[in-house]
Protein backbone atom coordinates (compact mmCIF):
# COMPACT_ATOMS: atom_id res chain seq x y z
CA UNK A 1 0.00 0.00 0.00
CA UNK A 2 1.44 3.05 -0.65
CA UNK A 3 -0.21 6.69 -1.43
CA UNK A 4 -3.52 5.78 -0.42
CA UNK A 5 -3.91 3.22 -3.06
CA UNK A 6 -3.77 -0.86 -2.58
CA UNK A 7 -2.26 -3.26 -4.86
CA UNK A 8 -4.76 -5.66 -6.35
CA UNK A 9 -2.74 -6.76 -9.59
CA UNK A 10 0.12 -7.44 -11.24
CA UNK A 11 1.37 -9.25 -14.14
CA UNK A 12 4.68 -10.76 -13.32
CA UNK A 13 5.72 -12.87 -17.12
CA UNK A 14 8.18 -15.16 -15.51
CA UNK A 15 5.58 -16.29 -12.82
CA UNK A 16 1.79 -15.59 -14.26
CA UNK A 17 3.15 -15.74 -17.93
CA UNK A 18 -0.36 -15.16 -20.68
CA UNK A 19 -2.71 -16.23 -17.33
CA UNK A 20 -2.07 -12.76 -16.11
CA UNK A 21 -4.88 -12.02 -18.40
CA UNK A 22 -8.00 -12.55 -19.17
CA UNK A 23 -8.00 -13.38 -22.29
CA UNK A 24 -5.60 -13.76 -25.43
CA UNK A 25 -5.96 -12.53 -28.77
CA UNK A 26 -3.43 -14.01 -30.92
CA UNK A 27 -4.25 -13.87 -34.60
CA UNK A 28 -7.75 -14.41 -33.65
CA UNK A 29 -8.60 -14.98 -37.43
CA UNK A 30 -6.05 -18.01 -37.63
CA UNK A 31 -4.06 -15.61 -41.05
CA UNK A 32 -0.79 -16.42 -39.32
CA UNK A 33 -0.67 -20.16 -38.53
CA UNK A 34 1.97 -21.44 -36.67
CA UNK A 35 3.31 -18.13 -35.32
CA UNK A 36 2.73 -16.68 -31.38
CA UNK A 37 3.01 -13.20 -31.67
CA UNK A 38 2.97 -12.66 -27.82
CA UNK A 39 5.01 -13.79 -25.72
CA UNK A 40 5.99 -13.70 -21.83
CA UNK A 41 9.85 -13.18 -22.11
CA UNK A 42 11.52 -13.35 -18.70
CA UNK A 43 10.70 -9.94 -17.09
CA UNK A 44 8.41 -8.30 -20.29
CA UNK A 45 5.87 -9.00 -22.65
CA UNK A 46 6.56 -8.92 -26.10
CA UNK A 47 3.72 -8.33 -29.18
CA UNK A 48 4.66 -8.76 -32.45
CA UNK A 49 2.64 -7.96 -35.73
CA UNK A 50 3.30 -8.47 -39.15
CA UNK A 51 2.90 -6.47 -42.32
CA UNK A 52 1.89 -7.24 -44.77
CA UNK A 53 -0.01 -11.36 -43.16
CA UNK A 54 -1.44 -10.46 -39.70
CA UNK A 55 -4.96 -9.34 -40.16
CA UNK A 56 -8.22 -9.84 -37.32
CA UNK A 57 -11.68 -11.38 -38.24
CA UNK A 58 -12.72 -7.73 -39.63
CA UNK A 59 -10.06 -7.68 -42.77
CA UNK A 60 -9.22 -4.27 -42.39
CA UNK A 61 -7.65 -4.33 -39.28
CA UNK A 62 -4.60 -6.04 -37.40
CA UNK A 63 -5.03 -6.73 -33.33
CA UNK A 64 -2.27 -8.69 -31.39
CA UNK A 65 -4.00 -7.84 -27.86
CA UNK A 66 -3.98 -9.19 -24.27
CA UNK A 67 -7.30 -8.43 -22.28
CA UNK A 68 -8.39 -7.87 -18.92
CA UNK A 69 -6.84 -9.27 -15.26
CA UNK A 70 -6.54 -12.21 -13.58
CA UNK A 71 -5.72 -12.63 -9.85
CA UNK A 72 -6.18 -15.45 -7.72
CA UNK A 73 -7.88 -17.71 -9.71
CA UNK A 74 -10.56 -14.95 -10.26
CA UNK A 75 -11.32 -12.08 -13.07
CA UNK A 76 -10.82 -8.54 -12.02
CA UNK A 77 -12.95 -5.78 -13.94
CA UNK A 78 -13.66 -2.01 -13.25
CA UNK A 79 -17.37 -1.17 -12.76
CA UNK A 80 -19.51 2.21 -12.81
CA UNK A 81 -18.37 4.51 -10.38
CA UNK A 82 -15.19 2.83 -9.51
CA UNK A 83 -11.69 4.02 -9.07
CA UNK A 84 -8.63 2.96 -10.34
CA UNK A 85 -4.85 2.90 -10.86
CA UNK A 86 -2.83 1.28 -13.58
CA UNK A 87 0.58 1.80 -14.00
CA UNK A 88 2.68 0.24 -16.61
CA UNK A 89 6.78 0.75 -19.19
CA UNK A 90 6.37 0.60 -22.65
CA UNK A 91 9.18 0.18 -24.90
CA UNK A 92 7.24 1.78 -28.51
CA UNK A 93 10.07 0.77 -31.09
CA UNK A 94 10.32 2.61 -34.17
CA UNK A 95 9.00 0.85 -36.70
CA UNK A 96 5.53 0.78 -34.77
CA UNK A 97 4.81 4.07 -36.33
CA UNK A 98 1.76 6.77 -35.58
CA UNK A 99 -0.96 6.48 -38.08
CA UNK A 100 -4.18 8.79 -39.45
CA UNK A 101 -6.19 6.13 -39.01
CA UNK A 102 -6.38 4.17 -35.99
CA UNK A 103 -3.23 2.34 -34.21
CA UNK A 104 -3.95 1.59 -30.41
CA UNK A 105 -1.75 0.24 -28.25
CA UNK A 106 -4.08 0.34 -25.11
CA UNK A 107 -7.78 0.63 -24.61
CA UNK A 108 -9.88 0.58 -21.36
CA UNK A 109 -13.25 -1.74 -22.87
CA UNK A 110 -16.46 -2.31 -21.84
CA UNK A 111 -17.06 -5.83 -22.13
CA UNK A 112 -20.25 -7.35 -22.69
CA UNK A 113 -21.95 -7.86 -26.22
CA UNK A 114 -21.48 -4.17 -28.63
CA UNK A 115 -18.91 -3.22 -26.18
CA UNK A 116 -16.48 -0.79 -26.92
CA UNK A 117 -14.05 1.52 -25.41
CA UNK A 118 -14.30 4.50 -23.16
CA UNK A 119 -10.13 5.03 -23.44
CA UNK A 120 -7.79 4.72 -25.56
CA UNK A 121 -4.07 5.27 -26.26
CA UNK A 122 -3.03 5.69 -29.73
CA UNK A 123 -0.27 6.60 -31.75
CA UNK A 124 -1.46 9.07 -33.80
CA UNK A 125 -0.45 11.14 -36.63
CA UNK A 126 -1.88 14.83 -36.59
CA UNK A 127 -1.04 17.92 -39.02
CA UNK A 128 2.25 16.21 -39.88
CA UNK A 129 3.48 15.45 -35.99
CA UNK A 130 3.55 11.96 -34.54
CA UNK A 131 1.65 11.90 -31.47
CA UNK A 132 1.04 9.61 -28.29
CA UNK A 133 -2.20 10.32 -27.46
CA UNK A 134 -4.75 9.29 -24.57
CA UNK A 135 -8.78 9.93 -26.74
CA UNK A 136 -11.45 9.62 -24.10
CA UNK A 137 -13.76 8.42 -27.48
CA UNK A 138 -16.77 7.56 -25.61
CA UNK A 139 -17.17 11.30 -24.60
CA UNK A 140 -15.58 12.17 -27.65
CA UNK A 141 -12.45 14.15 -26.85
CA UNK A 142 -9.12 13.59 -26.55
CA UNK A 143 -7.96 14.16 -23.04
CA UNK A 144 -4.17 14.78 -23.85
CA UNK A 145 -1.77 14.09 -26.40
CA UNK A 146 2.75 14.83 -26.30
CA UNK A 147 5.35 14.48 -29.09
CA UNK A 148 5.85 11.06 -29.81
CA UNK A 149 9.43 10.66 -31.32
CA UNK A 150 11.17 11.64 -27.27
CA UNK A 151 9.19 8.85 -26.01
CA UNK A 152 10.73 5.91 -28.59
CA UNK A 153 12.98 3.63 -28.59
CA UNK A 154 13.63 4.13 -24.53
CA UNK A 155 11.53 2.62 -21.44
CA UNK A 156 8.84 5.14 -20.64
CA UNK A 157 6.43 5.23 -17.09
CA UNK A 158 2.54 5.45 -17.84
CA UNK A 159 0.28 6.31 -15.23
CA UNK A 160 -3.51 6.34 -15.42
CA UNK A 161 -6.17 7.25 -13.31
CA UNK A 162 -10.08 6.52 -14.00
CA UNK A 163 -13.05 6.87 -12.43
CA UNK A 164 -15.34 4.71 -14.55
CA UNK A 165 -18.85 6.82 -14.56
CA UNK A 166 -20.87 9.17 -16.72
CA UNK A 167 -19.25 11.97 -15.39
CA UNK A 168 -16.03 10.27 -14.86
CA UNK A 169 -12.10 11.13 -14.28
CA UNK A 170 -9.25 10.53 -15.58
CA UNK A 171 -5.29 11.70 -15.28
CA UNK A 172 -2.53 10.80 -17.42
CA UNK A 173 0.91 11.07 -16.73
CA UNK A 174 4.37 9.78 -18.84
CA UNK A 175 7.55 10.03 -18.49
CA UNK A 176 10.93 8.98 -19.10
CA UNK A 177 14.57 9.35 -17.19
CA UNK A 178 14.36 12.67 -18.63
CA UNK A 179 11.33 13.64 -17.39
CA UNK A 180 7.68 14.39 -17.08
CA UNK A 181 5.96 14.19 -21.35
CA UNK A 182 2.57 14.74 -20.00
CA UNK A 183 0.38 15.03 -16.92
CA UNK A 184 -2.91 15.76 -17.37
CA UNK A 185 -6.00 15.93 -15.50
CA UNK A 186 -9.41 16.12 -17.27
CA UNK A 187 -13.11 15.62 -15.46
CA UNK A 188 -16.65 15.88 -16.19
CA UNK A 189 -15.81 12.92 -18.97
CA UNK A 190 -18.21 10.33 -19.92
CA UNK A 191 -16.42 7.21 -19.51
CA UNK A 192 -18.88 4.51 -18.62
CA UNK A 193 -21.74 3.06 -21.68
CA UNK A 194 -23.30 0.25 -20.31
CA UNK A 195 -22.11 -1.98 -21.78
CA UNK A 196 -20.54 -3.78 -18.67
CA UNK A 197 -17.87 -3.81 -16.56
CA UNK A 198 -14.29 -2.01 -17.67
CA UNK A 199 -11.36 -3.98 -18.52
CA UNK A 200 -7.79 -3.18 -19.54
CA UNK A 201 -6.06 -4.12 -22.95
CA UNK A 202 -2.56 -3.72 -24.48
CA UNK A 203 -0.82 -4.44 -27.40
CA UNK A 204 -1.37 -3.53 -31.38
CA UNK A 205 -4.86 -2.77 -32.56
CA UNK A 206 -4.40 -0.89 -36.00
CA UNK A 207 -6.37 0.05 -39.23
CA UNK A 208 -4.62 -1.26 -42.20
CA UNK A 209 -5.81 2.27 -44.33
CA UNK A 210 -2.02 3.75 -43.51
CA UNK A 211 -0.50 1.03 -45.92
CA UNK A 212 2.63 3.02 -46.39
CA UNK A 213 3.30 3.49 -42.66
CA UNK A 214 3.14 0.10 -41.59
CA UNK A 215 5.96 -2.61 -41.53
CA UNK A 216 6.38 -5.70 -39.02
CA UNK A 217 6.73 -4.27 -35.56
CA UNK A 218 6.71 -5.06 -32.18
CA UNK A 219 6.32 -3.48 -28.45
CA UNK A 220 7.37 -4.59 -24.86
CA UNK A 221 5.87 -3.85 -22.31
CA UNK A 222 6.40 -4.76 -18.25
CA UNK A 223 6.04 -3.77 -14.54
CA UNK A 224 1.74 -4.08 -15.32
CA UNK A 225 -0.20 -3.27 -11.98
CA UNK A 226 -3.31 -2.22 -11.04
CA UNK A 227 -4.21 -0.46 -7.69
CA UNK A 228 -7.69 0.45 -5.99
CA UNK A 229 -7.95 2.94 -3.39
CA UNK A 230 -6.84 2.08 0.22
């Protein structure tokens, strides 16, 4: 316990490897056979995707995502008018570049059947500048976005805050050993659509409309917690 929040969850690969999660979504539309594109590797999780072969059950899209927690024995989810915590590194390599169209590489979903997302984190590309940017797209605005290109090829922190409600919170902070990016604070946000309960996701979710921008890729990611309050 520390700073008035407790420690319900985290995702440790070279104990809980893929049964940290929920759920697994590997090439869910069987276009790779043969091929795991994520992996629990020692002390990180690793996503791969490939371009031009990896593509989900809706053809114009590629998703190599883990979702939701599990802890002890049991699914964890989020539900209206709760708080929460989740901290996380990243490691966004280069060739997993910011798009006009969509390319998330973490979402905060309502479950349930129609569900969709209330966050999202994208790399997005904006007016000619690559962006890293956190699009509260249930309410419909984007709650805070930073300069991408600082924040690759290095280890950055993310911290997020949510309370999951119609007229929900949320702050944002990342940095990096050479400081804060971002730290932002919105309220008054719409972030619940009943739809059920909230659940984490990481790893690649991305249009396939950028052809030119997209290559085989991959992300790591590590340290994955998730804290209520005390």
């Amino acid at each position: 316990m520390a700073d008035g929040w407790r420690l319900v969850w985290d995702a440790v690969p070279g104990r809980d490897g893929l049964e940290a999660f929920a759920s697994v979504e590997d090439d869910r539309a069987g276009s790779h056979p043969g091929v795991r594109h994520i992996k629990a590797l020692g002390t990180m999780y690793r996503f791969d995707i490939h371009h031009p072969g990896d593509v989900d059950r809706s053809p114009d899209r590629q998703r190599q995502e883990v979702k939701g927690m599990r802890a002890g024995g049991r699914k964890l989810v989020a539900g209206r008018g709760e708080t929460w915590r989740f901290t996380w590194s990243w490691y966004l390599t280069g060739a997993l570049r910011a798009t006009t169209s969509f390319t998330h590489v973490h979402q905060m979903f309502a479950g349930g059947k129609g569900g969709s997302p209330v966050l999202v984190t994208s790399l997005r590309r904006r007016g000619g500048r690559d962006l890293l940017e956190l699009n509260a797209i249930h309410a419909g605005v984007v709650a805070g976005e930073t300069e991408l290109r600082p924040l690759r090829s290095r280890w950055i922190d993310v911290e997020l805050e949510a309370r999951f409600a119609e007229a929900g919170s949320v702050r944002w902070r990342v940095s990096s050993e050479d400081g804060v990016a971002i730290d932002v604070a919105r309220d008054g946000l719409d972030l619940w659509n009943d739809k059920g309960d909230i659940a984490p996701k990481w790893g690649i979710y991305r249009s396939l409309k950028d052809a030119k921008r997209l290559s085989d890729a991959h992300l790591l990611i590590k340290d994955l917690r998730a804290y209520r309050p005390a």
